[in-house]
C-alpha atoms as a PDB file:
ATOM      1  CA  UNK A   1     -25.169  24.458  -6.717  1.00  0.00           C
ATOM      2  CA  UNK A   2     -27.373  21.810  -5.846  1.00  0.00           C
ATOM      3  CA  UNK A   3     -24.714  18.984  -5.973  1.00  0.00           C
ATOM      4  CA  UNK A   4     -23.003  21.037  -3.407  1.00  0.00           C
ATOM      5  CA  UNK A   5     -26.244  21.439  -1.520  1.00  0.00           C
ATOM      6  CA  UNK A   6     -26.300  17.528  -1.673  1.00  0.00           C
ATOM      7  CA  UNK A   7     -22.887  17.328  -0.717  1.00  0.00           C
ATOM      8  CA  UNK A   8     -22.624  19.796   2.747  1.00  0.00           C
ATOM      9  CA  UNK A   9     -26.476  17.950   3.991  1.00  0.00           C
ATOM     10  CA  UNK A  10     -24.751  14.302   3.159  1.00  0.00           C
ATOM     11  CA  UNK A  11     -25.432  11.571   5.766  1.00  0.00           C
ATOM     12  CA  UNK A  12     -22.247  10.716   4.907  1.00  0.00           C
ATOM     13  CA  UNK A  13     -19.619  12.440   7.652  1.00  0.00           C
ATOM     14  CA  UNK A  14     -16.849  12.291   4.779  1.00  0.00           C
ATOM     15  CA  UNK A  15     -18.940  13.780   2.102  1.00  0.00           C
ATOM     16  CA  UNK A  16     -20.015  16.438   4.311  1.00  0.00           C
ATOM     17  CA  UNK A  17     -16.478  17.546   5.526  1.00  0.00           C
ATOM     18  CA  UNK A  18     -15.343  17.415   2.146  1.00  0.00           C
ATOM     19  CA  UNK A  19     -18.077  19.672   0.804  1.00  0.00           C
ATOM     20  CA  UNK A  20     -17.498  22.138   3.471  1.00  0.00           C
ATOM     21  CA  UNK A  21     -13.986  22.428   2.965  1.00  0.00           C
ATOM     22  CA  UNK A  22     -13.972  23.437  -0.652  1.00  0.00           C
ATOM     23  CA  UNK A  23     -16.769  25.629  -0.501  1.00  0.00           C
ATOM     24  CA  UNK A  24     -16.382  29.478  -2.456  1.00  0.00           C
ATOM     25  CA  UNK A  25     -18.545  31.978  -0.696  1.00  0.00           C
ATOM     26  CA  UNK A  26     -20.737  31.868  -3.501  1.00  0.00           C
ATOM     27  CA  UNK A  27     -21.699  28.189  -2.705  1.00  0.00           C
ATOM     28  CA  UNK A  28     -19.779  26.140  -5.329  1.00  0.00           C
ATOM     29  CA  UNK A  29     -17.670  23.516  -4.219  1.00  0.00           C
ATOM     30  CA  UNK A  30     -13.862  23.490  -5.505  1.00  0.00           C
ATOM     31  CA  UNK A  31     -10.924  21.127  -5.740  1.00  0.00           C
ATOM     32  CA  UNK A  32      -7.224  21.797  -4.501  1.00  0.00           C
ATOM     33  CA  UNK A  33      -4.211  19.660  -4.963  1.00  0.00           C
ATOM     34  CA  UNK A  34      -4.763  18.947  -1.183  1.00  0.00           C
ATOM     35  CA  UNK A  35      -7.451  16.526  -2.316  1.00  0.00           C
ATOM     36  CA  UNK A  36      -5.039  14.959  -5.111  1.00  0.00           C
ATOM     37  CA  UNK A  37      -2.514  14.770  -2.881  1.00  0.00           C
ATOM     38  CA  UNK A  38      -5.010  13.101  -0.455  1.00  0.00           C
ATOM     39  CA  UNK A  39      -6.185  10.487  -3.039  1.00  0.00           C
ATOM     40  CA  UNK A  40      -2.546   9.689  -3.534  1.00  0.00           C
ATOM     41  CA  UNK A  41      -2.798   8.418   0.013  1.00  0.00           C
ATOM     42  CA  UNK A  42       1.075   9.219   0.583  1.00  0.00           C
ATOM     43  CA  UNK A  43       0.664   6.889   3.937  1.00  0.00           C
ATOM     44  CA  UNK A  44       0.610   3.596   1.814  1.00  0.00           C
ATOM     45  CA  UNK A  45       3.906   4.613  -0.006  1.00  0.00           C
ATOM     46  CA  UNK A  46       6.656   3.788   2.651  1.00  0.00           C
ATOM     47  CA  UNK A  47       5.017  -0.122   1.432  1.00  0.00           C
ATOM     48  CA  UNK A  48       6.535   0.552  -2.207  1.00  0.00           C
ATOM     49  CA  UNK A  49       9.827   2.013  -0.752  1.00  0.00           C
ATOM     50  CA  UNK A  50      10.735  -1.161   1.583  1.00  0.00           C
ATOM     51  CA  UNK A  51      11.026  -3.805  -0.392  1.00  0.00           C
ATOM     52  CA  UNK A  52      13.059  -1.988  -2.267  1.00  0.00           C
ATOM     53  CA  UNK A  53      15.424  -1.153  -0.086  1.00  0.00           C
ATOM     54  CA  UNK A  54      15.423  -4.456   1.009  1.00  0.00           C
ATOM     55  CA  UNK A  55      16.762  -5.725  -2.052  1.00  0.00           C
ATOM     56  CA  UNK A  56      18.818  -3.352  -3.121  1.00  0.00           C
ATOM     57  CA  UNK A  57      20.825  -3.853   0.170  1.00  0.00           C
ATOM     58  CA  UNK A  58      21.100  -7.523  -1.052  1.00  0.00           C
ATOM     59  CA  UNK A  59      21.921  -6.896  -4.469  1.00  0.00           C
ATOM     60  CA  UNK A  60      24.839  -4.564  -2.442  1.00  0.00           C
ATOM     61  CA  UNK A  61      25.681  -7.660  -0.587  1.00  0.00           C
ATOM     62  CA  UNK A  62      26.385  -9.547  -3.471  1.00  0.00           C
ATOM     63  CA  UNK A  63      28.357  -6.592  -5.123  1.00  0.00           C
ATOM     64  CA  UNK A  64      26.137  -6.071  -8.214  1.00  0.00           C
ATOM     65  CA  UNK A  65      24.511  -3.195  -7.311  1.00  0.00           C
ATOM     66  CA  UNK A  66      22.929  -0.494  -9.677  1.00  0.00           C
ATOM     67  CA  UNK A  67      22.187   3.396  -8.301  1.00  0.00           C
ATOM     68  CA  UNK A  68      20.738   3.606 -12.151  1.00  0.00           C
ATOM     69  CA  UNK A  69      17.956   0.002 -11.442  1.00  0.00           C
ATOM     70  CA  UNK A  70      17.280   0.683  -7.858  1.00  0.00           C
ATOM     71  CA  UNK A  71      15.816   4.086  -8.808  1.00  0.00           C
ATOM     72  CA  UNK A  72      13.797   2.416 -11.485  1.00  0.00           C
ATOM     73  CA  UNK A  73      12.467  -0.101  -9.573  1.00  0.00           C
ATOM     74  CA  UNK A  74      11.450   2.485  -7.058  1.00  0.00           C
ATOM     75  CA  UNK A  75      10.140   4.725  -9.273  1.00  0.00           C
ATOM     76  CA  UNK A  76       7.945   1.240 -10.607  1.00  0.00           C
ATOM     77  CA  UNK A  77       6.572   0.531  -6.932  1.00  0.00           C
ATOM     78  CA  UNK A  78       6.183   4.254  -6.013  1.00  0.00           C
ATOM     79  CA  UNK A  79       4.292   5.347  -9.088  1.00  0.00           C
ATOM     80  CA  UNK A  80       2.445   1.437  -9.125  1.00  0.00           C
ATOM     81  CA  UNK A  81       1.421   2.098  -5.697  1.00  0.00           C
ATOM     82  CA  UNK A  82       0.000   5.483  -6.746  1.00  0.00           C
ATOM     83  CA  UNK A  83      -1.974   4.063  -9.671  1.00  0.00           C
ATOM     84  CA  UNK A  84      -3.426   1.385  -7.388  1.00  0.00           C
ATOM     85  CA  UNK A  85      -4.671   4.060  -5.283  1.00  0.00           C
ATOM     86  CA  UNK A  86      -6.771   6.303  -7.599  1.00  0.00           C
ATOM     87  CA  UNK A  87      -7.738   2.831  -9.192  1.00  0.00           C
ATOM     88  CA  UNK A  88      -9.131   1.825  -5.781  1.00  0.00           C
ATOM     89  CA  UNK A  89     -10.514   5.476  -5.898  1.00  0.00           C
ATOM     90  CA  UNK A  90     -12.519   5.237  -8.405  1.00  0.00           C
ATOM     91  CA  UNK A  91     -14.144   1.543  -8.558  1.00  0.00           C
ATOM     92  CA  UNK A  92     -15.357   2.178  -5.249  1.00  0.00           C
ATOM     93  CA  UNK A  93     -16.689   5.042  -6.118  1.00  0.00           C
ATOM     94  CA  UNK A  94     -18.691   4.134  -8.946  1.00  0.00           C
ATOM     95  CA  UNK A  95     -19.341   0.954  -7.607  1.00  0.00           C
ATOM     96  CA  UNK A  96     -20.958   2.534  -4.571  1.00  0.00           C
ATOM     97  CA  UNK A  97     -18.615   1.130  -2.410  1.00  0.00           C
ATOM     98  CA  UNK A  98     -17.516   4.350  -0.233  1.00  0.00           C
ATOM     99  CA  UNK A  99     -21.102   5.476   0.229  1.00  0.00           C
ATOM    100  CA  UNK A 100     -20.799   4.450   4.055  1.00  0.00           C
ATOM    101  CA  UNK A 101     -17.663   4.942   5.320  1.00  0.00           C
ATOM    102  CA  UNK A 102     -16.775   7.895   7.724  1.00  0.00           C
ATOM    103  CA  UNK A 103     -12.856   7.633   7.315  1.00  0.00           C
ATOM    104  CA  UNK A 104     -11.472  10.454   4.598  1.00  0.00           C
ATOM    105  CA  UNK A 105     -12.899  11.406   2.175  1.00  0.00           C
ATOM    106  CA  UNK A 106     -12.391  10.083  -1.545  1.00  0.00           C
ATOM    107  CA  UNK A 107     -12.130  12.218  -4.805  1.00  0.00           C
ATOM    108  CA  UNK A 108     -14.869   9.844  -6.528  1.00  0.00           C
ATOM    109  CA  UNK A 109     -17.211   9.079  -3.069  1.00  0.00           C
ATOM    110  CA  UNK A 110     -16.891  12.678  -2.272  1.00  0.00           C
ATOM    111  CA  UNK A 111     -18.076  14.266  -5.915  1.00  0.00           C
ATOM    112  CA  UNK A 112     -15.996  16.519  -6.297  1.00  0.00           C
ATOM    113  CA  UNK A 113     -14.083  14.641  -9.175  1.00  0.00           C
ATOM    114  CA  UNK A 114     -15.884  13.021 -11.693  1.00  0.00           C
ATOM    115  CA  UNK A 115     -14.606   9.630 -11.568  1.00  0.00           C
ATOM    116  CA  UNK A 116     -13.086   9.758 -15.393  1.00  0.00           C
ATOM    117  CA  UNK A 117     -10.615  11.934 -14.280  1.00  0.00           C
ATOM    118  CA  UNK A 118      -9.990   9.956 -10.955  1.00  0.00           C
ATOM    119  CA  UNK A 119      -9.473   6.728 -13.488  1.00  0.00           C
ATOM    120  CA  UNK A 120      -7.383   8.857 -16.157  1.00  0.00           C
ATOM    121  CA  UNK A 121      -5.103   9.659 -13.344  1.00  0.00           C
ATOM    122  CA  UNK A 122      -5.020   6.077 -12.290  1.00  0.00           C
ATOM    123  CA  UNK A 123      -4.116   5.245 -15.928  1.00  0.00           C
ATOM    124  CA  UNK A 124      -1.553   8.100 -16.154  1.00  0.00           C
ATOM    125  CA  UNK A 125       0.350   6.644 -13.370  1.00  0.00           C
ATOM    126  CA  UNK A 126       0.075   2.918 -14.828  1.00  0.00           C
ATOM    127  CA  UNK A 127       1.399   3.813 -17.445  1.00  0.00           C
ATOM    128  CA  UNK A 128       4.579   6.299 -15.967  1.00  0.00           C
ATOM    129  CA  UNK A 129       5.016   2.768 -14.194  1.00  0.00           C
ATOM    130  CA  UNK A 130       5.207   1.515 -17.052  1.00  0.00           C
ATOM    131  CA  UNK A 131       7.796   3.396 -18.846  1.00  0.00           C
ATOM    132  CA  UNK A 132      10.132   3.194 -15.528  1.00  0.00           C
ATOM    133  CA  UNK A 133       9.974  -0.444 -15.888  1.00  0.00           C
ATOM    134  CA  UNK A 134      10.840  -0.403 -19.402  1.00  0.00           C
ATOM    135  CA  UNK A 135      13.442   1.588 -18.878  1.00  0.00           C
ATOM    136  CA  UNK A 136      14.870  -1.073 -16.527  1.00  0.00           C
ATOM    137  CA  UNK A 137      14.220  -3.911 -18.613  1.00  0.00           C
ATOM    138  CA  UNK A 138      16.484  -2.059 -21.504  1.00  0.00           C
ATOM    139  CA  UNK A 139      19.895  -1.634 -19.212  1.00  0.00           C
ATOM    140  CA  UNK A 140      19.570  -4.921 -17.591  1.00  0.00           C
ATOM    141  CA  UNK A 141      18.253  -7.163 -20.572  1.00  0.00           C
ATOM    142  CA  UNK A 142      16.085  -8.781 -18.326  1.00  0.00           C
ATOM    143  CA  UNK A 143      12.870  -8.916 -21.076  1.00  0.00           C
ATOM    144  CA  UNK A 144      11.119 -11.704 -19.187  1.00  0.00           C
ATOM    145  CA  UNK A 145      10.539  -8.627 -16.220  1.00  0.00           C
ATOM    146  CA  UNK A 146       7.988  -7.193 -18.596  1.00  0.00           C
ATOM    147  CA  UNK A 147       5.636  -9.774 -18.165  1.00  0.00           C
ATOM    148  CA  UNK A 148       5.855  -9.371 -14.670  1.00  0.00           C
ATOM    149  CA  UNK A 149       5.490  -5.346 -14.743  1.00  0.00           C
ATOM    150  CA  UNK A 150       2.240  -6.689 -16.981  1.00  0.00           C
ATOM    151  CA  UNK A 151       1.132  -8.925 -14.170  1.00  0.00           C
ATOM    152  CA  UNK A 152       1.329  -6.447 -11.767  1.00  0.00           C
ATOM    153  CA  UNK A 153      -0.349  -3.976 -13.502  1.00  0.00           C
ATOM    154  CA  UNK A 154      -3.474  -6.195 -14.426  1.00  0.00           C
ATOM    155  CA  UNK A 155      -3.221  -7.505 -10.654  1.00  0.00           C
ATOM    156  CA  UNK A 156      -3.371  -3.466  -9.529  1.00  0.00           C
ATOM    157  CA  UNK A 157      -6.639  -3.015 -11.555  1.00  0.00           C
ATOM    158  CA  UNK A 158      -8.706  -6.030 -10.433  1.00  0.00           C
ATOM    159  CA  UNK A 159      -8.423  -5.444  -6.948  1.00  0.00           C
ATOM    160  CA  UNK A 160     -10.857  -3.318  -6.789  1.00  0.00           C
ATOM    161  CA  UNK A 161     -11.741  -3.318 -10.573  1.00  0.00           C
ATOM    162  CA  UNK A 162     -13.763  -5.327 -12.693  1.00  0.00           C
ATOM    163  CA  UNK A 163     -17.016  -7.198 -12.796  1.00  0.00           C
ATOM    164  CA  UNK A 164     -15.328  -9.510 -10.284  1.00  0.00           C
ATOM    165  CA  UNK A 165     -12.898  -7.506  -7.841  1.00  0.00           C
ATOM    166  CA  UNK A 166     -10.757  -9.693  -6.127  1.00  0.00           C
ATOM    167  CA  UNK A 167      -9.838  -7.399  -3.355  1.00  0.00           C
ATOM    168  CA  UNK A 168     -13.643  -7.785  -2.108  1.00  0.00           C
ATOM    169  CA  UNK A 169     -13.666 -11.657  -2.277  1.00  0.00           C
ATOM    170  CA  UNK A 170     -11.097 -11.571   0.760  1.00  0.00           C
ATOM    171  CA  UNK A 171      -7.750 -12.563  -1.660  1.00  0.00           C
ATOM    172  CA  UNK A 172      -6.489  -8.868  -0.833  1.00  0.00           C
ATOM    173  CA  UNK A 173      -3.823  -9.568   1.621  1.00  0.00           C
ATOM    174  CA  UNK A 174      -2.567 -12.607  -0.636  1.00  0.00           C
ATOM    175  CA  UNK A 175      -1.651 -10.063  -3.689  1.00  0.00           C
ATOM    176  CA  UNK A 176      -0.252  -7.343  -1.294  1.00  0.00           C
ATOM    177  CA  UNK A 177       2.244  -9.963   0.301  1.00  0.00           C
ATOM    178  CA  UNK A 178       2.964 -11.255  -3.097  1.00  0.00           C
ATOM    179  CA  UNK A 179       3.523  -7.908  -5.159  1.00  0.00           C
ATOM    180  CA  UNK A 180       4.592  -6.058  -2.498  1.00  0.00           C
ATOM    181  CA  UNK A 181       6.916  -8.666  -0.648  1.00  0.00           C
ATOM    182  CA  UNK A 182       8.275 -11.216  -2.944  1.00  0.00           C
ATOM    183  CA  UNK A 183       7.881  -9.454  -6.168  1.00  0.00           C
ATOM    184  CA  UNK A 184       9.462  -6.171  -5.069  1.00  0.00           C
ATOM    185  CA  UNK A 185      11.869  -7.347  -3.148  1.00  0.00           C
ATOM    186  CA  UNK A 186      13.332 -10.230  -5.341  1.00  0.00           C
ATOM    187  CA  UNK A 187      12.823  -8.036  -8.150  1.00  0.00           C
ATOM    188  CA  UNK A 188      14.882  -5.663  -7.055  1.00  0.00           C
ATOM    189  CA  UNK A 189      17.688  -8.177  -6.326  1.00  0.00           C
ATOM    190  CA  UNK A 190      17.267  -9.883  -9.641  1.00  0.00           C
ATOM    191  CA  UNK A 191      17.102  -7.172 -11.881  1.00  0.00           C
ATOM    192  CA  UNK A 192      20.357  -6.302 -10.774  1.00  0.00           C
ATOM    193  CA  UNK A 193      22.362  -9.995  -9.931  1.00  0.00           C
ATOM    194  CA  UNK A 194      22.098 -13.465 -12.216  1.00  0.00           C
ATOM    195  CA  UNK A 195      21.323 -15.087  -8.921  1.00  0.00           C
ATOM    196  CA  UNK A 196      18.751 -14.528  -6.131  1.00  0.00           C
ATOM    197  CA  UNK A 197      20.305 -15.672  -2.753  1.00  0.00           C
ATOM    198  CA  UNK A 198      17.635 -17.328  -0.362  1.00  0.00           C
ATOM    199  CA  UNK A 199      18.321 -14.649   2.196  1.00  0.00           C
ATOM    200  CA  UNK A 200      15.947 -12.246  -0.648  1.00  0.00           C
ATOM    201  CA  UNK A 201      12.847 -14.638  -0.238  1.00  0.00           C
ATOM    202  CA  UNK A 202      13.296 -14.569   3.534  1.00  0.00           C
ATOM    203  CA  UNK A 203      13.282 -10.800   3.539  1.00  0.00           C
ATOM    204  CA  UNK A 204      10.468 -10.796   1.495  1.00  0.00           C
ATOM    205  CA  UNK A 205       8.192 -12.609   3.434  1.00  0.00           C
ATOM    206  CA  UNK A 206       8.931 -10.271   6.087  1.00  0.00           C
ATOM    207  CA  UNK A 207       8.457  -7.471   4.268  1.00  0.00           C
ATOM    208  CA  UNK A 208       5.303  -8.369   2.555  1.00  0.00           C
ATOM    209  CA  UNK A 209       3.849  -9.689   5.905  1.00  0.00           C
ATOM    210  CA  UNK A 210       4.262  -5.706   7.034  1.00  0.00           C
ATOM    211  CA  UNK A 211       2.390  -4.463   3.975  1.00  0.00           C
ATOM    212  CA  UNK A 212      -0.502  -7.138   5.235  1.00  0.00           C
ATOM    213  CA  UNK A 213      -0.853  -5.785   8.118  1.00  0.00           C
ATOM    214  CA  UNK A 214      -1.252  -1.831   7.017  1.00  0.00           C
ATOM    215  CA  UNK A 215      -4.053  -3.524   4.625  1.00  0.00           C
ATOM    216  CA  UNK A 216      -5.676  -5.349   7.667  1.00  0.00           C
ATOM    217  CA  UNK A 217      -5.418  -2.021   9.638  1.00  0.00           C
ATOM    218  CA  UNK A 218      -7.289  -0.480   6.869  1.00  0.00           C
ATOM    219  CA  UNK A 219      -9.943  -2.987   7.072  1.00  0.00           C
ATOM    220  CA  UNK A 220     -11.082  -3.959  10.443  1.00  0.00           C
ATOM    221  CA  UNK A 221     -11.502  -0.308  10.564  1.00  0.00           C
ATOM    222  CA  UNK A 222     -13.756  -0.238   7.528  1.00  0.00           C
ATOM    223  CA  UNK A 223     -15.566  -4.016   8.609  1.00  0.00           C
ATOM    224  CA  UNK A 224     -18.908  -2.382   9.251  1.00  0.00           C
ATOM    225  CA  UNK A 225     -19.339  -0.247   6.062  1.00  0.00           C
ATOM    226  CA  UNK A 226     -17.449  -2.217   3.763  1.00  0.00           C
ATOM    227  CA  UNK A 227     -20.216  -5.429   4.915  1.00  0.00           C
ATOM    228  CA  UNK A 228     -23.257  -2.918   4.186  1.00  0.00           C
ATOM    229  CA  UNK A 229     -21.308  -2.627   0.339  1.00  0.00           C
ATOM    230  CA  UNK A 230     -20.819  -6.153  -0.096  1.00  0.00           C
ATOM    231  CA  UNK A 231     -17.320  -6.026   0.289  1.00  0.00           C
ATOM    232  CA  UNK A 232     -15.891  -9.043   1.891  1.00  0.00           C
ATOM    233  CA  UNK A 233     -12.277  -8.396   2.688  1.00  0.00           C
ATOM    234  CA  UNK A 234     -10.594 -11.063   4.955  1.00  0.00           C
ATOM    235  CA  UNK A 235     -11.561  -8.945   7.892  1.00  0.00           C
ATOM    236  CA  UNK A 236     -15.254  -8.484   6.906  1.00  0.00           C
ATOM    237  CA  UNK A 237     -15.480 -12.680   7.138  1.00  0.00           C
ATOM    238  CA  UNK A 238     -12.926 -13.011  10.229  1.00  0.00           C
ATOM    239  CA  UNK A 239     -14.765 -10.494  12.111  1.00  0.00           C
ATOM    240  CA  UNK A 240     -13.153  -7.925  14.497  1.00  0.00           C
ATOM    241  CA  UNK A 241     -11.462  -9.775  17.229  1.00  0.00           C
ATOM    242  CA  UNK A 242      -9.719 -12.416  14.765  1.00  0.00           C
ATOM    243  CA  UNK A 243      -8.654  -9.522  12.173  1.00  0.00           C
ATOM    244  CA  UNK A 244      -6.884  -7.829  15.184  1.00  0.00           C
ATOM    245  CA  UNK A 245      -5.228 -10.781  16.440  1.00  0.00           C
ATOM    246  CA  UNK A 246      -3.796 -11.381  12.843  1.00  0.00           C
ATOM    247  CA  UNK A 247      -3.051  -7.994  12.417  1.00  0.00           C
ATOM    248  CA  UNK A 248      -0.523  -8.324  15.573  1.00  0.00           C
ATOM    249  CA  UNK A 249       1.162 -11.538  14.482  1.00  0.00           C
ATOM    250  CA  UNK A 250       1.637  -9.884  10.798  1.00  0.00           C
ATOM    251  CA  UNK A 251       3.183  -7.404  12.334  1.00  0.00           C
ATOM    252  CA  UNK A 252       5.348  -8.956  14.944  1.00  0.00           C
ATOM    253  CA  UNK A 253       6.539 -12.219  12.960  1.00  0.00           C
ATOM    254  CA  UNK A 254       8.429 -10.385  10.350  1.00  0.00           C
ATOM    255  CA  UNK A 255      11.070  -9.604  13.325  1.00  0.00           C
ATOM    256  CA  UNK A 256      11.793 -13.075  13.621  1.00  0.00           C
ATOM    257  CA  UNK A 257      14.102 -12.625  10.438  1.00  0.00           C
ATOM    258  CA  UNK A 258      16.165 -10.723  11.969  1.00  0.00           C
ATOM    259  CA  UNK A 259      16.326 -12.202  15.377  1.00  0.00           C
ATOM    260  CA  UNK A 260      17.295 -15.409  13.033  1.00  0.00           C
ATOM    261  CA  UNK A 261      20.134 -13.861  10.836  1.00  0.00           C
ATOM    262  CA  UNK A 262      22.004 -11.534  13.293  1.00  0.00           C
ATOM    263  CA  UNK A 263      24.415 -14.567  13.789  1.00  0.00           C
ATOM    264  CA  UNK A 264      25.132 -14.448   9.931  1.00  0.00           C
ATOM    265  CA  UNK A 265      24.482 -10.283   9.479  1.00  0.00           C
ATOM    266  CA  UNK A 266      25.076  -8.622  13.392  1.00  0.00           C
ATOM    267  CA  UNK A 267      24.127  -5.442  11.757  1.00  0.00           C
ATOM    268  CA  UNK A 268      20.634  -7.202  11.751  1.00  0.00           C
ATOM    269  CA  UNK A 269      20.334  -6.023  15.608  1.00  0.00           C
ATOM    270  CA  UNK A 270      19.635  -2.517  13.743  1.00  0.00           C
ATOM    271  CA  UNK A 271      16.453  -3.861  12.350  1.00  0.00           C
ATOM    272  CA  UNK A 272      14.888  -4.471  15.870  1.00  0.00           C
ATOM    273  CA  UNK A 273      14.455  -0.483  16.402  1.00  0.00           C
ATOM    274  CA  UNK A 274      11.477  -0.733  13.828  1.00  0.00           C
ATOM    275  CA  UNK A 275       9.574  -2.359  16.955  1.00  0.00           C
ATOM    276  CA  UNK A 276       9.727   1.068  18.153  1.00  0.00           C
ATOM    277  CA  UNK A 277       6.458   2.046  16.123  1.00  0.00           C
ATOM    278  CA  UNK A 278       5.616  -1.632  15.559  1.00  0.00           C
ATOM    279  CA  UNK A 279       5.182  -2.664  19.190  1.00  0.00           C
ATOM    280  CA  UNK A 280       2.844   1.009  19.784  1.00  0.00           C
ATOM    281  CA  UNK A 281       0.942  -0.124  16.743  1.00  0.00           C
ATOM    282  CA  UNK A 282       0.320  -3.651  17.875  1.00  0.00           C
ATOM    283  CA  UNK A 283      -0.715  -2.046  21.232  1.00  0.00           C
ATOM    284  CA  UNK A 284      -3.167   0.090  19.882  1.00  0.00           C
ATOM    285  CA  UNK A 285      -4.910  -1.860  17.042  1.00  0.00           C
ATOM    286  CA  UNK A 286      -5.700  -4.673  19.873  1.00  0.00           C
ATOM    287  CA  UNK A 287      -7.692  -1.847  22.420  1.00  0.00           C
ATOM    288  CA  UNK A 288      -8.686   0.678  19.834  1.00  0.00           C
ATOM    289  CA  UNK A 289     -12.672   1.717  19.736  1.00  0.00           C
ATOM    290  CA  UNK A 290     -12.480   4.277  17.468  1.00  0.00           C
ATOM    291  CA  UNK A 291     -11.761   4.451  13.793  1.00  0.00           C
ATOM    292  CA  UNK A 292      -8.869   7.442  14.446  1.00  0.00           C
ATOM    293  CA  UNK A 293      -7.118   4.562  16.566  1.00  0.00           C
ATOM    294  CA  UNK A 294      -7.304   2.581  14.056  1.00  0.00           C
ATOM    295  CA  UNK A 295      -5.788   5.095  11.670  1.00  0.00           C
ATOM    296  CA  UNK A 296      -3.329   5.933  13.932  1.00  0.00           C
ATOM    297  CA  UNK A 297      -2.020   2.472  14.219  1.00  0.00           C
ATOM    298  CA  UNK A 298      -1.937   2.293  10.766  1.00  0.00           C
ATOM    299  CA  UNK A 299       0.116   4.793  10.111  1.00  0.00           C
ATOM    300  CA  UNK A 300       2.482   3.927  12.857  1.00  0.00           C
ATOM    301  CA  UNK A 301       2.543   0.362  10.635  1.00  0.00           C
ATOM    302  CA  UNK A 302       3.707   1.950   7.556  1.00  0.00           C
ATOM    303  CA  UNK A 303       6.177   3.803   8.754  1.00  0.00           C
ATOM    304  CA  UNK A 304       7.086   0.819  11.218  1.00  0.00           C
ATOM    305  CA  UNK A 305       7.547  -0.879   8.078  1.00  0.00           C
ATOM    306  CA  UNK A 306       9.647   1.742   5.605  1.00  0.00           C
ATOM    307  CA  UNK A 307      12.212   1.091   8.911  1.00  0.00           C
ATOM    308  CA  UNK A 308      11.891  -2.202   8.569  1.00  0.00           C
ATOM    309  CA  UNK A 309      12.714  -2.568   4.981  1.00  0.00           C
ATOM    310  CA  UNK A 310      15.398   0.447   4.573  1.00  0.00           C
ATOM    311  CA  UNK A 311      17.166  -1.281   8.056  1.00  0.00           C
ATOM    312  CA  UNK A 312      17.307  -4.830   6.581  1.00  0.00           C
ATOM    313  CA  UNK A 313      18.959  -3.474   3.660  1.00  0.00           C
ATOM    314  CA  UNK A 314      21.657  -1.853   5.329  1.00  0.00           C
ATOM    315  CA  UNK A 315      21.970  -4.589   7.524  1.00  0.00           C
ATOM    316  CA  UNK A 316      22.580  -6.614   4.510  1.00  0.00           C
ATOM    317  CA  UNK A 317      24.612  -4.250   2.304  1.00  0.00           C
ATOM    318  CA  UNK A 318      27.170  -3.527   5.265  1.00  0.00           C
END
C-alpha cells in the first residue's frame, strides 16, 4: 500500500501513470503482460529483423540459401534484441538511471517489478539466444560463430551493465552499427555461404547506420534526464542541434547504397520506397519540441528501416 501511495504521488510523470494504471480498487498496484510486453519494447525489433533479411537475400543471391539458418539467425537477433532490452531495463533501474525521464514507463523505474525478475527475464532470453545460435552452429559447422554469439552476448550486457557501462560513455552507437549491421548481416550470409561477397559489408553499413539512428532518436530525446543520471550517450556530449543533424545523415546516407548498385541490382529502385517513412522521420526529428515527436520519429525510423533491410534483400535475392 504505501509503495503504491509512493508510486501514484511520484514526481516522476512515468511512475505516476504507471501506478495509476494498475491500480485494484482496493489500492494495490498490479502487473499485466501489457507491461511485459511494453518492456520488450517491440518498436526496437524491426532492427533485429533487417539485417537479416538483408543477408539472407544475399546468401539467395549466391544460391546457398537456408529457410532452416535464416530462421535461426532471426530467432538469435529477435530474442538478443529482447534480452538487451530487459537488460537495459533493469541496470537503469537499479542504477537510478530512469529516475528522471518522462518517456514510458519501465518495469524496474516504475516498481512494479522487482528488478530480479526484470534481470531473470533478461537472462532467460540470453540464453533462448543462445540455444538458437547453437542450433545454427550444429547444421552449418560453423563452430568459430560461437564465439561471436559469446561476444555479442557479453557486448548486450555491458551496455548498460556493469561497474563501467559502455553505453553511457557515448560508444553506444559504435556497438549498435557493429552488432546490428555488420555482424547480423554478414552473419547471416556466412553462416549460410563459404564466401562473403563485398556487396554484404556494403549492406551492412547501411543497415547498421539505420539502427544508429533509432538509438540517436532515443537519445536526444532523453539528453536532459539522461545528463542529470550521468549518462553520457553521444547525444548527451554533442548536444541537441548536432545529435539531430547526425541523426538525419544516419538516416539518409544508407540510401546511397542503393542509388549506387541499381546499375548492378535494378530491383534496388525498390529500396528507395523506405524514404517514404525515412524522409517524414528526418523531417520531424530536425523541428520536433516535444518528446512525443521525438518518439514518433523514432518509430517511423524503425519501421523505415525493417523496409529498408527486407527491400535490399529482395532486391538482391531476385
Amino acid at each position: 500500500m504505501t509503495a503504491s501511495k509512493n508510486l501514484r504521488h511520484s514526481g516522476n510523470p512515468a511512475k505516476r501513470a504507471a501506478a495509476m494504471r494498475h491500480l485494484h480498487e482496493d489500492g494495490r498496484s498490479r502487473l499485466t503482460w501489457v507491461d511485459w510486453v511494453s518492456g520488450a519494447r517491440l518498436r526496437t525489433l524491426p532492427l533485429a529483423v533487417a539485417p537479416v533479411a538483408t543477408g539472407a537475400g544475399i546468401a539467395h543471391m549466391m544460391q546457398s540459401f537456408s529457410w532452416t539458418l535464416t530462421l535461426l539467425a532471426l530467432a538469435v537477433a529477435v530474442l538478443l534484441q529482447i534480452g538487451v532490452n530487459f537488460a537495459n531495463d533493469y541496470s537503469d533501474g537499479v542504477r537510478g538511471t530512469d529516475e528522471h525521464r518522462v518517456g514510458p514507463a519501465r518495469l524496474t523505474a516504475s516498481g512494479l517489478v522487482s528488478p530480479k525478475r526484470v534481470l531473470a527475464t533478461a537472462l532467460t532470453f540470453f540464453a533462448l539466444a543462445a540455444v538458437a545460435g547453437l542450433a545454427a552452429v550444429i547444421i552449418s559447422g560453423r563452430w568459430w560463430f560461437l564465439a561471436v554469439g559469446a561476444v555479442a552476448i557479453v557486448a548486450a550486457w555491458f551496455y548498460t551493465g556493469g561497474k563501467r557501462p559502455y553505453g553511457y560513455a557515448g560508444l553506444g552507437e559504435l556497438a549498435v552499427f557493429i552488432f546490428f549491421g555488420l555482424v547480423a548481416t554478414v552473419g547471416t550470409v556466412w553462416l549460410q555461404s563459404d564466401t562473403v561477397p563485398q556487396e554484404s559489408w556494403i549492406a551492412a553499413a547501411g543497415v547498421g547506420l539505420l539502427a544508429v539512428a533509432v538509438l540517436i532518436a532515443n537519445n536526444t530525446r532523453d539528453i536532459d534526464t539522461d545528463r542529470l543520471a550521468d549518462k553520457m550517450t553521444l547525444s548527451a556530449r554533442m548536444g541537441d542541434r548536432a545529435s539531430r543533424i547526425v541523426f538525419a545523415i544516419t538516416v539518409l546516407l544508407p540510401f546511397a547504397v542503393p542509388a549506387v548498385l541499381i546499375p548492378i541490382y535494378p530491383g534496388m529502385l525498390l529500396v528507395l520506397f523506405a524514404l517514404v517513412g525515412a524522409i517524414p522521420a528526418v523531417v520531424i526529428m530536425l523541428w520536433a519540441r516535444s518528446a512525443r515527436e521525438m518518439v514518433l520519429s523514432l518509430a517511423l525510423t524503425s519501421l523505415s528501416a525493417l523496409a529498408y533491410g527486407v527491400l535490399l534483400g529482395i532486391a538482391f535475392a531476385f
